[in-house]
Protein backbone atom coordinates (compact mmCIF):
# COMPACT_ATOMS: atom_id res chain seq x y z
CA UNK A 1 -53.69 24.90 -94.75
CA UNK A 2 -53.22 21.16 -94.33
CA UNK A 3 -49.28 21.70 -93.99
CA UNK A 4 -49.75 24.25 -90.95
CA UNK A 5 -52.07 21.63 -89.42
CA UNK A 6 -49.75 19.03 -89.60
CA UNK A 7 -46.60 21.47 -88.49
CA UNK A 8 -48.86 22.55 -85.34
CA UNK A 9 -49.22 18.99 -84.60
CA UNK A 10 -45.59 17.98 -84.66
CA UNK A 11 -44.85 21.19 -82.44
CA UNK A 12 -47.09 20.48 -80.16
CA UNK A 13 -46.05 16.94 -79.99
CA UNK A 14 -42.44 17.59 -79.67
CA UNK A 15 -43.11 20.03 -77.22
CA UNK A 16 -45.35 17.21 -75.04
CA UNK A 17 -42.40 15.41 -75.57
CA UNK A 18 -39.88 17.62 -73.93
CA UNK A 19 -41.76 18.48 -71.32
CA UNK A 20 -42.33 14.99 -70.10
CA UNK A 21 -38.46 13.88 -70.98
CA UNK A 22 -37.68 17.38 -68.27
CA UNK A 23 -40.68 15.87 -65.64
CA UNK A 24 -39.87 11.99 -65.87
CA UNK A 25 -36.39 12.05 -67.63
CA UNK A 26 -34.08 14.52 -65.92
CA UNK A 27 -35.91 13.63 -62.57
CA UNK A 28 -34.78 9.71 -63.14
CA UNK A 29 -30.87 10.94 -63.78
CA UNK A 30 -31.65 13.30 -60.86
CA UNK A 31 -31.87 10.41 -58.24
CA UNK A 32 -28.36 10.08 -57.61
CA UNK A 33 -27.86 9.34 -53.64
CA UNK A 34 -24.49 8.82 -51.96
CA UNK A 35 -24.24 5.92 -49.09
CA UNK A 36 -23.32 7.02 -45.83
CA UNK A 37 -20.76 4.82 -44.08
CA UNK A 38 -19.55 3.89 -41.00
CA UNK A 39 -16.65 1.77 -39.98
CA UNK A 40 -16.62 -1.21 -37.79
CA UNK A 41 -13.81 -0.75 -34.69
CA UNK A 42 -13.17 -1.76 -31.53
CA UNK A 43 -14.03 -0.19 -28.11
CA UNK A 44 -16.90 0.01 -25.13
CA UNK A 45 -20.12 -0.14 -25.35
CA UNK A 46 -21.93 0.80 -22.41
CA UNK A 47 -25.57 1.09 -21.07
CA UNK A 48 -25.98 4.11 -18.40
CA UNK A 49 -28.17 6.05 -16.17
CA UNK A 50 -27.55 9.46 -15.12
CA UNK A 51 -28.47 11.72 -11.34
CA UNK A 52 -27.20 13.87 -9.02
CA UNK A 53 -26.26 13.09 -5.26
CA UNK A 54 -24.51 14.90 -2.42
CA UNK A 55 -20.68 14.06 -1.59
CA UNK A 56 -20.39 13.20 2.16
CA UNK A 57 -17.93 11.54 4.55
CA UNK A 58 -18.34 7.57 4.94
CA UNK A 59 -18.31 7.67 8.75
CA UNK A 60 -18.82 11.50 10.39
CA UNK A 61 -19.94 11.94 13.71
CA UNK A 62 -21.93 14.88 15.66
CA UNK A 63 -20.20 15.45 19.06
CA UNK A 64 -22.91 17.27 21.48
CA UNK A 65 -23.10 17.37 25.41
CA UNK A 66 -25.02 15.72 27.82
CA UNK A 67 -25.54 18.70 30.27
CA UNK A 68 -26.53 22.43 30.22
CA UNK A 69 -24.30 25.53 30.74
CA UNK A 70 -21.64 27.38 29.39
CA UNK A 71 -19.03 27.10 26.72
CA UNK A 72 -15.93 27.74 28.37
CA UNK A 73 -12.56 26.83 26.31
CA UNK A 74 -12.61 25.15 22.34
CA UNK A 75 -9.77 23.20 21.74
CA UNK A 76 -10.71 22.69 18.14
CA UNK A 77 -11.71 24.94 15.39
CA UNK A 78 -12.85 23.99 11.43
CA UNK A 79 -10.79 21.64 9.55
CA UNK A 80 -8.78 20.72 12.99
CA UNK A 81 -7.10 17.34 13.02
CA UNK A 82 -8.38 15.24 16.09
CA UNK A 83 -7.81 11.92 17.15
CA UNK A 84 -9.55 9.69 19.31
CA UNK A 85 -9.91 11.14 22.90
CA UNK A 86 -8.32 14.22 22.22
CA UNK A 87 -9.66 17.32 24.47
CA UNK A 88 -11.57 19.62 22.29
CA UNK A 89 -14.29 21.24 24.36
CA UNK A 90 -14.80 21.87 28.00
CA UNK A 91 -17.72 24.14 29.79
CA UNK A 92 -18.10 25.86 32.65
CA UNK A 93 -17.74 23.22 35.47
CA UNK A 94 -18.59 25.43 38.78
CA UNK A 95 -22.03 24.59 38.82
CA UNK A 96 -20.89 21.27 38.10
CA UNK A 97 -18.66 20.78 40.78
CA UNK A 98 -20.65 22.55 43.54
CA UNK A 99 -23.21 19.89 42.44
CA UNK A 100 -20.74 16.79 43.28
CA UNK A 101 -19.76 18.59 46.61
CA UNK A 102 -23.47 18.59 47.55
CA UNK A 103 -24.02 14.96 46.77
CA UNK A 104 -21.07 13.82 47.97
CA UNK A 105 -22.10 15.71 51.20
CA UNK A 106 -25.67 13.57 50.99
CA UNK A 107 -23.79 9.85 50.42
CA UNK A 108 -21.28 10.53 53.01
CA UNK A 109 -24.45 11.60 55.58
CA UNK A 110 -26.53 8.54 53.91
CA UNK A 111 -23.19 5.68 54.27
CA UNK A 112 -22.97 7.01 58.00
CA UNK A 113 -26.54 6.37 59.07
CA UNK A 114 -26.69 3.17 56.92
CA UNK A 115 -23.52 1.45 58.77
CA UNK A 116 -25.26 2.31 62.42
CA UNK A 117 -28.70 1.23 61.57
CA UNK A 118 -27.02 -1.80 60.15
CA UNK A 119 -25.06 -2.39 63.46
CA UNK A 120 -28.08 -1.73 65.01
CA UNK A 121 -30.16 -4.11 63.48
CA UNK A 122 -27.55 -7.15 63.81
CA UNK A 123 -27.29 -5.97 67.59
CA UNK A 124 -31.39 -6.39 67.71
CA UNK A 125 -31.58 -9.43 65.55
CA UNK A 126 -29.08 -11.46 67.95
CA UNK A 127 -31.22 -10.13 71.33
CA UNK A 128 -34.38 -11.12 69.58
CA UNK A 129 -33.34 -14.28 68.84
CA UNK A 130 -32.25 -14.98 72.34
CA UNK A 131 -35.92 -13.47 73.19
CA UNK A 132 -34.24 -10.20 75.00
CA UNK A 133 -35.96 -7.85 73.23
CA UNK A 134 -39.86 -7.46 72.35
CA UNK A 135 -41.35 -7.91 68.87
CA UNK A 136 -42.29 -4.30 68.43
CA UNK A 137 -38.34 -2.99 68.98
CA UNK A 138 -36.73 -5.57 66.80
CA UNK A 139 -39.58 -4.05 64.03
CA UNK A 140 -38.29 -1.16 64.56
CA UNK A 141 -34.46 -1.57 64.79
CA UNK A 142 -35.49 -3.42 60.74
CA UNK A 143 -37.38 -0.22 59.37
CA UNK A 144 -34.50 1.91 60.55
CA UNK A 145 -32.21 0.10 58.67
CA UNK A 146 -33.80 -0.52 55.79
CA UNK A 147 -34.77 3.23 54.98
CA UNK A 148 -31.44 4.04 55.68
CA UNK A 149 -30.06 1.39 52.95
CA UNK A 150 -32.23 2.87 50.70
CA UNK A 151 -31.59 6.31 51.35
CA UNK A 152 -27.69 5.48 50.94
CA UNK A 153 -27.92 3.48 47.97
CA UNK A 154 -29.90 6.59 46.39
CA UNK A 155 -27.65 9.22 47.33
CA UNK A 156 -24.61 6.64 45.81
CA UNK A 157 -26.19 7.03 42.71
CA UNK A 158 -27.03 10.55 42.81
CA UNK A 159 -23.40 10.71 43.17
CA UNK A 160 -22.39 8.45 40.49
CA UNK A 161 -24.82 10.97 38.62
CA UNK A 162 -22.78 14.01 39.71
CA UNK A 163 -19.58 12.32 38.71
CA UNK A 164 -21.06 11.66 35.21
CA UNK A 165 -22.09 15.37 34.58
CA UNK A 166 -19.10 16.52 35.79
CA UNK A 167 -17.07 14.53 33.20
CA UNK A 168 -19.38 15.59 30.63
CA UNK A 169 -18.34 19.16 31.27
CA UNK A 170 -15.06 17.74 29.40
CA UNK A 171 -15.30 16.99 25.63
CA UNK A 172 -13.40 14.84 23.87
CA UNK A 173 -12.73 13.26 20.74
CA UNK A 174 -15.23 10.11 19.91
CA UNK A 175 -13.14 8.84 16.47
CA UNK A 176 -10.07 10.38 14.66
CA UNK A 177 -11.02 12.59 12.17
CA UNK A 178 -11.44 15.84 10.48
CA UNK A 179 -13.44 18.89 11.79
CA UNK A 180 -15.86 20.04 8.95
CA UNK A 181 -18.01 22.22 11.46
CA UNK A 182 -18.37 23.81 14.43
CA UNK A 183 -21.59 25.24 15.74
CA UNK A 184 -20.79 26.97 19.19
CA UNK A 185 -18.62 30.35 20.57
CA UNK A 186 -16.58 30.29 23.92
CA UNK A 187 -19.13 31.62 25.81
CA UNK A 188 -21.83 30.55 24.45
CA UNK A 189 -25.08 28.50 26.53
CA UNK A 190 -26.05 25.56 25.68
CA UNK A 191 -29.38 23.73 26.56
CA UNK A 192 -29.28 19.58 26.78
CA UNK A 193 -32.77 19.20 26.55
CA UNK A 194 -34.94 17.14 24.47
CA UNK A 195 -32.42 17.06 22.22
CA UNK A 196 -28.63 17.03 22.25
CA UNK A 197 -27.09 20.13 20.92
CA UNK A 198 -24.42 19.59 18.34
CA UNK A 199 -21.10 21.22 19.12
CA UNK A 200 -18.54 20.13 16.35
CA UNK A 201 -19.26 17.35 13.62
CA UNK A 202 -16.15 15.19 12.90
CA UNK A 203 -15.61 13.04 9.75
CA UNK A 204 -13.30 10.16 9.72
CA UNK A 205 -10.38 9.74 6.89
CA UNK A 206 -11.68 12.25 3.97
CA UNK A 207 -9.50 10.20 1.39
CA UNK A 208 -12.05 7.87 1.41
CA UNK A 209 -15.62 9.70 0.47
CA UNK A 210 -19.37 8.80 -0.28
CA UNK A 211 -21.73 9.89 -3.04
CA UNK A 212 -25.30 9.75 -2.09
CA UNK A 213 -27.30 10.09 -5.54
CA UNK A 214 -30.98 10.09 -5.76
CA UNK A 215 -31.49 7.86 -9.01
CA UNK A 216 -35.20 8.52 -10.43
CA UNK A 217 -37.67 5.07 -9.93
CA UNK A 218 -37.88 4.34 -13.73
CA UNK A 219 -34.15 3.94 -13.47
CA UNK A 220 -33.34 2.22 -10.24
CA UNK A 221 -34.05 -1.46 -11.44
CA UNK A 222 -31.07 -1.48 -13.31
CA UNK A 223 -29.05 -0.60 -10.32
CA UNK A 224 -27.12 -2.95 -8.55
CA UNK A 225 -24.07 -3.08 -5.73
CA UNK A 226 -20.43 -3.61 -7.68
CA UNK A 227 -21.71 -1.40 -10.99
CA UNK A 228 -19.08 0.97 -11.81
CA UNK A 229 -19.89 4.65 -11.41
CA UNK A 230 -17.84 7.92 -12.81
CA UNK A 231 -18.71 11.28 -11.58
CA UNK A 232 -18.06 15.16 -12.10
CA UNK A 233 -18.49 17.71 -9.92
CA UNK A 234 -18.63 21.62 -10.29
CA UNK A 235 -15.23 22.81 -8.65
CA UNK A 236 -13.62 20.31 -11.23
CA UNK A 237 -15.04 20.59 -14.42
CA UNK A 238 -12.21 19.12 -16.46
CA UNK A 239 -11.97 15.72 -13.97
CA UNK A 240 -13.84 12.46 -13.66
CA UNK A 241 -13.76 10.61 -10.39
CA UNK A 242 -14.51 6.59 -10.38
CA UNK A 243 -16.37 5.05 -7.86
CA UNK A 244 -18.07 1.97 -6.69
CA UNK A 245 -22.11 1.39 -5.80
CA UNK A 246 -22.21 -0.31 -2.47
CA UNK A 247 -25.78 0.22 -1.01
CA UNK A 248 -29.46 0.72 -2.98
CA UNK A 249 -31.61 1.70 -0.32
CA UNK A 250 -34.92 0.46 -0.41
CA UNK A 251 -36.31 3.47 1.34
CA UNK A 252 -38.27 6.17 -1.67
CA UNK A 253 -38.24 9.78 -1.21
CA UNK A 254 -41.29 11.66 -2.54
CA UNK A 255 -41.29 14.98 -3.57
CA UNK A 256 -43.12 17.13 -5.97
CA UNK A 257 -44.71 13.99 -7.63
CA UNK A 258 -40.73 12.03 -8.21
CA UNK A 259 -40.48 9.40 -6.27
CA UNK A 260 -36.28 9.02 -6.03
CA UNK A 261 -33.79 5.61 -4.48
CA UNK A 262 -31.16 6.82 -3.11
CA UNK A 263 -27.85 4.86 -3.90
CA UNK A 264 -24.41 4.95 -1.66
CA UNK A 265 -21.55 5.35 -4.24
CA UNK A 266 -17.77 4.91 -2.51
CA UNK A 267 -15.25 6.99 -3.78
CA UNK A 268 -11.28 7.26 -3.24
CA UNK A 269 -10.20 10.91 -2.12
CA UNK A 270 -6.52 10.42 -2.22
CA UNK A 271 -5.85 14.08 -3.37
CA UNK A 272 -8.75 15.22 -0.79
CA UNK A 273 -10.45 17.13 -4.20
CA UNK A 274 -13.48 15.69 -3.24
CA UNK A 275 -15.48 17.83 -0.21
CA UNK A 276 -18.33 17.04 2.14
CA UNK A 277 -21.73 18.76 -0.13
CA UNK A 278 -20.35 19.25 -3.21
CA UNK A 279 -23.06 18.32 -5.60
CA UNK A 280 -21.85 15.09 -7.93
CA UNK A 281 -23.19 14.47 -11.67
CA UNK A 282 -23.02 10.35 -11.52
CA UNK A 283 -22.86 8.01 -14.26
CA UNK A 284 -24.00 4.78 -13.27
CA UNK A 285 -23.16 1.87 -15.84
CA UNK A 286 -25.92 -0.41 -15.67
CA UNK A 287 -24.44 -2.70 -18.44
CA UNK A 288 -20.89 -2.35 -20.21
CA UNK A 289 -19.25 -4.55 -22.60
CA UNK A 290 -15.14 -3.41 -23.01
CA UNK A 291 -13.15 -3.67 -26.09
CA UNK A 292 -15.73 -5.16 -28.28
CA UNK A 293 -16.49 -4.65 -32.20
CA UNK A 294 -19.35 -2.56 -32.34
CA UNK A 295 -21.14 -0.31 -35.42
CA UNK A 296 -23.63 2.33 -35.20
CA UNK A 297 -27.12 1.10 -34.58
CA UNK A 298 -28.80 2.70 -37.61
CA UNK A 299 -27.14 0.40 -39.88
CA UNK A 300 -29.17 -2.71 -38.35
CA UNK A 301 -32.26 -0.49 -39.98
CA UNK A 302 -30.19 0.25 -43.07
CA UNK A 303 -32.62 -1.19 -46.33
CA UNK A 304 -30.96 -0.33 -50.40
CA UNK A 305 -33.27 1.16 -52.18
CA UNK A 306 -31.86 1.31 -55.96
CA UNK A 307 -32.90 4.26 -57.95
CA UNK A 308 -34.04 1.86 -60.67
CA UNK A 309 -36.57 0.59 -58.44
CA UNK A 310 -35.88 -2.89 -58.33
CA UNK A 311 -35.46 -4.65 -55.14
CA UNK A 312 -32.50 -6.65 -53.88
CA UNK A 313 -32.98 -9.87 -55.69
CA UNK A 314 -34.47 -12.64 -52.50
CA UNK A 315 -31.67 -15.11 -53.72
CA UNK A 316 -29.00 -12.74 -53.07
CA UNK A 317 -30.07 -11.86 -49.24
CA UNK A 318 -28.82 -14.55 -46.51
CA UNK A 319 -31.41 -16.56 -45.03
CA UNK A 320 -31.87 -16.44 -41.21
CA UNK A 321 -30.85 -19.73 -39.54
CA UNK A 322 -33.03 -18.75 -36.36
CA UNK A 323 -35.57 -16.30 -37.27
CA UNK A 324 -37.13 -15.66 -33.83
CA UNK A 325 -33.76 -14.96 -32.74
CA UNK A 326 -33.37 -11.11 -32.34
CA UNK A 327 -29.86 -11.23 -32.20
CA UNK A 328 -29.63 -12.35 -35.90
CA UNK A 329 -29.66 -8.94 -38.10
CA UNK A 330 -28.10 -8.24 -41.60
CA UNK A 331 -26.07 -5.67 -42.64
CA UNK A 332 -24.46 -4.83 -45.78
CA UNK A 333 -20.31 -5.05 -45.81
CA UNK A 334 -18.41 -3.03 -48.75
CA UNK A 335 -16.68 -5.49 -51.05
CA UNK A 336 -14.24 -3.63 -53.68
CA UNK A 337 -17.02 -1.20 -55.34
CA UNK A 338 -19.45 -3.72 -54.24
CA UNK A 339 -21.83 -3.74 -51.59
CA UNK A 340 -23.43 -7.58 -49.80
CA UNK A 341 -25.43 -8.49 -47.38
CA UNK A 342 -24.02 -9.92 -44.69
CA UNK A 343 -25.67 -11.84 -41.48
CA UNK A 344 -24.13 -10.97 -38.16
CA UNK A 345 -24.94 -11.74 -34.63
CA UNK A 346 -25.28 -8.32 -32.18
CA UNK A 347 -25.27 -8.34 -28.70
CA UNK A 348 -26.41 -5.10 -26.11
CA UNK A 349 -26.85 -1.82 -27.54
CA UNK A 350 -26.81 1.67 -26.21
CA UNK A 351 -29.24 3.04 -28.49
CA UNK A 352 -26.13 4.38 -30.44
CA UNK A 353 -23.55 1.63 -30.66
CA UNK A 354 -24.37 -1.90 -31.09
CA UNK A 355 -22.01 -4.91 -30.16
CA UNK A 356 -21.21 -7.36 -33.14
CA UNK A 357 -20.26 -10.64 -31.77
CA UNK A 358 -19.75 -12.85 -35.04
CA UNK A 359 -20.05 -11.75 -38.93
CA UNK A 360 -18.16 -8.52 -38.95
CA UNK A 361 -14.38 -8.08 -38.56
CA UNK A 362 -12.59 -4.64 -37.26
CA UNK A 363 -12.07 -2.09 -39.98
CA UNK A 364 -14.52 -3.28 -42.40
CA UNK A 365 -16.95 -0.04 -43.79
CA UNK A 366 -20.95 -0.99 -43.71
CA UNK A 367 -23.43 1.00 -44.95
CA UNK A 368 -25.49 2.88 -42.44
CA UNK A 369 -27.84 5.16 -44.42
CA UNK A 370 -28.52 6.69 -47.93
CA UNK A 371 -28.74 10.78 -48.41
CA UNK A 372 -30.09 12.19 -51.90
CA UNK A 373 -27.23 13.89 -54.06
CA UNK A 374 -29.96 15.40 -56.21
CA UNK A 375 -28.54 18.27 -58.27
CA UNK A 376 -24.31 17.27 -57.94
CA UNK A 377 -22.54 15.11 -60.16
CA UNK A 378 -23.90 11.32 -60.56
CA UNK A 379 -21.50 9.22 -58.23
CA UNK A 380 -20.88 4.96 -58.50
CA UNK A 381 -24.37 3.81 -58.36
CA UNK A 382 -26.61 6.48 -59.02
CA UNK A 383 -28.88 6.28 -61.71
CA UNK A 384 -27.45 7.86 -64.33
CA UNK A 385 -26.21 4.12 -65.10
CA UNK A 386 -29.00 2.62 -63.89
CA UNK A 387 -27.63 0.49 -61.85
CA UNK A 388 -27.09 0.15 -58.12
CA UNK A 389 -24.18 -1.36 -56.27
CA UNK A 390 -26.48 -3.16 -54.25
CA UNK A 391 -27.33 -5.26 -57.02
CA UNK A 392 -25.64 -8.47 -58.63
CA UNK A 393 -23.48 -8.10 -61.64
CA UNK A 394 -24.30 -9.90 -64.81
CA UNK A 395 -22.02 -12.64 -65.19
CA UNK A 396 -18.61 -11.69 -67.21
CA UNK A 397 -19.28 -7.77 -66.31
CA UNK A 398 -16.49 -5.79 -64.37
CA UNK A 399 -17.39 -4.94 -61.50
C-alpha cells in the first residue's frame, strides 16, 4: 500500500513536471524571431502635398462686340490659327452705315450754321465795338453762335460715334493665338447690352500652359512660388508633366465647408498634350532633399528585445552628445553576425524615408523591426541558444 502511494506520487510529479517543461520550456525555445532589415542607399527624399486643378491657357482672351445686330460672315472657326489683327468676324453693317449717313447729314447741317453764326458774330462784335449796333443785337448775334457751336460740336461727336460702331461691325484679332471656342452662327443676333456677348475666345501660344489647383487650407502653408510640381492627367495616364508654382493667391474659395487656395502652376506644352480643362492630379513638393542616404523611418523606433529577457547592457549603447537635439537618433548597423548600436544624425523625413546626414554609410543593412518565427526552425539569435545578437560577446568567444 505504501509502494502505490509513493508510485502515485512520483507519477503525478513527473507528470507536473512535463506539463510545466511543455508550458514554460518549449514556449522559451519557441521565441525564435527573425530581424527584419533594410538597407541604407542613396536617392530623394521628398515632402509633398497632393490636389487637383484645371489646365488653362496663360494668356486667353474673350473677343465680343460693342454693338447689336447680326452675324454676317465668320472668318474663323475652332482651333483656327489667328494672329494679331486678323479679320475674323464681321456683322451686318446696313443699319450701321445708314446710321453714319444720318449723322454725317446732322454735322455737315451743324458745321454750316456754326461757320455763319461765327461770321456773324465777328461781323457784330467789330460794329459793336465801333458803337454801330445796339446792345440787344450784338446779344443776339452771341447766342446764335454759341448754340450753333454747341450744336456742331455735338453732332461731331455723334459722328465720331457712328464711325466707331461702324468699325465695330468689323472683328478682328486682339493677340495671336489659338481658337478654343466659338459661341455664335452666321446669322445669328447678338445683343451688346449690359454685358458684352462673347463671340470667339482666343488663347495665346498653347506650348506654354497653366495649372490652376485648388490646394486644401491645412496644406497651403507649405506652398511657396519656385516649388517644383509634377502632374498627371486623365488622357495620359502613363505620363508625368513638370511644372513650376508661380502665384499662391491669397483669395479662399468656400464650398461645402472646404475652404481651398488656389495656386498658378506653369507648365511647358511643347508637344501641345496638354489641353485647356483637362483636369490635372498635382504633386506639389513642399520640401525635397536629392541624392541623399536615407533608411526607412521605422528603424529610428527600432528597440532589441532579446528572447532571454535581458536588456541591452547601458555601457554598450552610445551616449547622446546633445540630448535635446532631435536630430540625434540611434540605430543598430549589422557587423559580421553582429548587430551595434550606432548614433547617427537624420535630417527631414517623409513619414517613410528619413535622411541620414552623418553615422551611416551607403549599403550598410540596419535593423528596422523584429517578426516572431514561432513554430520554424530556430535561426542566429533566437533562443534556442539563449543568446541574442544584440548582445556583447564574452571575451575570447567567436562571434
Amino acid at each position: 500500500m505504501k509502494r502505490k502511494k509513493i508510485f502515485i506520487l512520483t507519477v503525478a510529479t513527473l507528470a507536473a513536471i512535463a506539463i510545466l517543461w511543455a508550458l514554460f520550456g518549449r514556449k522559451s525555445q519557441s521565441t525564435a524571431y527573425i530581424i527584419e532589415t533594410a538597407t541604407a542607399t542613396r536617392g530623394d527624399v521628398s515632402e509633398a502635398v497632393t490636389a487637383t486643378g484645371t489646365i488653362e491657357p496663360v494668356t486667353k482672351v474673350d473677343v465680343g462686340t460693342q454693338v447689336s445686330g447680326i452675324i454676317d460672315k465668320l472668318y474663323a472657326d475652332y482651333n483656327s490659327v489667328v494672329t494679331k489683327g486678323q479679320l475674323i468676324a464681321e456683322m451686318d453693317k446696313i443699319t450701321l452705315q445708314s446710321e453714319l449717313t444720318s449723322q454725317q447729314a446732322t454735322y455737315d447741317g451743324a458745321k454750316a450754321e456754326y461757320e455763319y453764326q461765327q461770321k456773324n458774330y465777328l461781323r457784330n462784335k467789330a460794329l459793336h465795338e465801333k458803337q454801330l449796333i445796339s446792345d440787344i443785337e450784338f446779344e443776339e448775334s452771341t447766342y446764335n453762335y454759341a448754340k450753333a457751336k454747341s450744336a456742331y460740336e455735338s453732332s461731331a461727336a455723334n459722328l465720331a460715334k457712328a464711325q466707331r460702331n461702324l468699325a465695330y461691325a468689323t472683328i478682328t484679332s486682339p493677340i495671336d493665338g489659338v481658337v478654343i471656342s466659338r459661341a455664335v452662327e452666321e446669322g445669328q443676333t447678338v445683343a451688346a447690352g449690359f454685358e458684352t456677348p462673347t463671340l470667339f475666345t482666343i488663347a495665346a501660344d498653347l506650348t506654354q500652359m497653366q495649372v490652376i489647383a485648388d490646394v486644401d487650407e491645412a496644406d497651403i502653408g507649405g506652398v511657396k512660388e519656385g516649388q517644383r510640381v509634377a502632374f498627371t492627367v486623365d488622357a495620359y495616364p502613363n505620363d508625368t508633366f513638370e511644372g513650376t508654382v508661380t502665384q499662391v493667391r491669397l483669395e479662399a474659395t468656400e464650398e461645402s465647408n472646404v475652404v481651398t487656395y488656389e495656386v498658378v502652376i506653369s507648365a511647358h506644352n511643347p508637344d501641345l498634350k496638354l489641353k485647356p480643362g483637362l483636369t490635372a492630379n498635382v504633386t506639389i513638393y513642399i520640401a525635397e532633399r536629392r541624392n541623399v542616404v536615407n533608411i526607412p523611418l521605422k528603424a529610428l523606433r527600432f528597440v532589441p528585445e532579446p528572447p532571454s529577457g535581458k536588456a541591452p547592457v547601458p555601457e554598450q549603447m552610445p551616449r547622446q552628445e546633445a540630448p535635446a537635439n532631435d536630430s540625434l537618433k540611434i540605430v543598430w548597423v549589422q557587423d559580421n553576425k553582429e548587430w551595434k548600436p550606432r548614433q547617427v544624425k537624420v535630417g527631414m523625413d517623409n513619414s517613410v524615408n528619413v535622411e541620414i546626414c552623418e553615422g551611416l554609410h551607403e549599403g550598410e543593412v540596419i535593423a528596422v523591426d523584429r517578426k516572431s518565427n514561432a513554430g520554424l526552425p530556430a535561426i542566429q539569435g533566437t533562443a534556442d541558444k539563449e543568446e541574442s545578437p544584440f548582445m556583447p560577446k564574452p571575451p575570447g568567444r567567436k562571434k
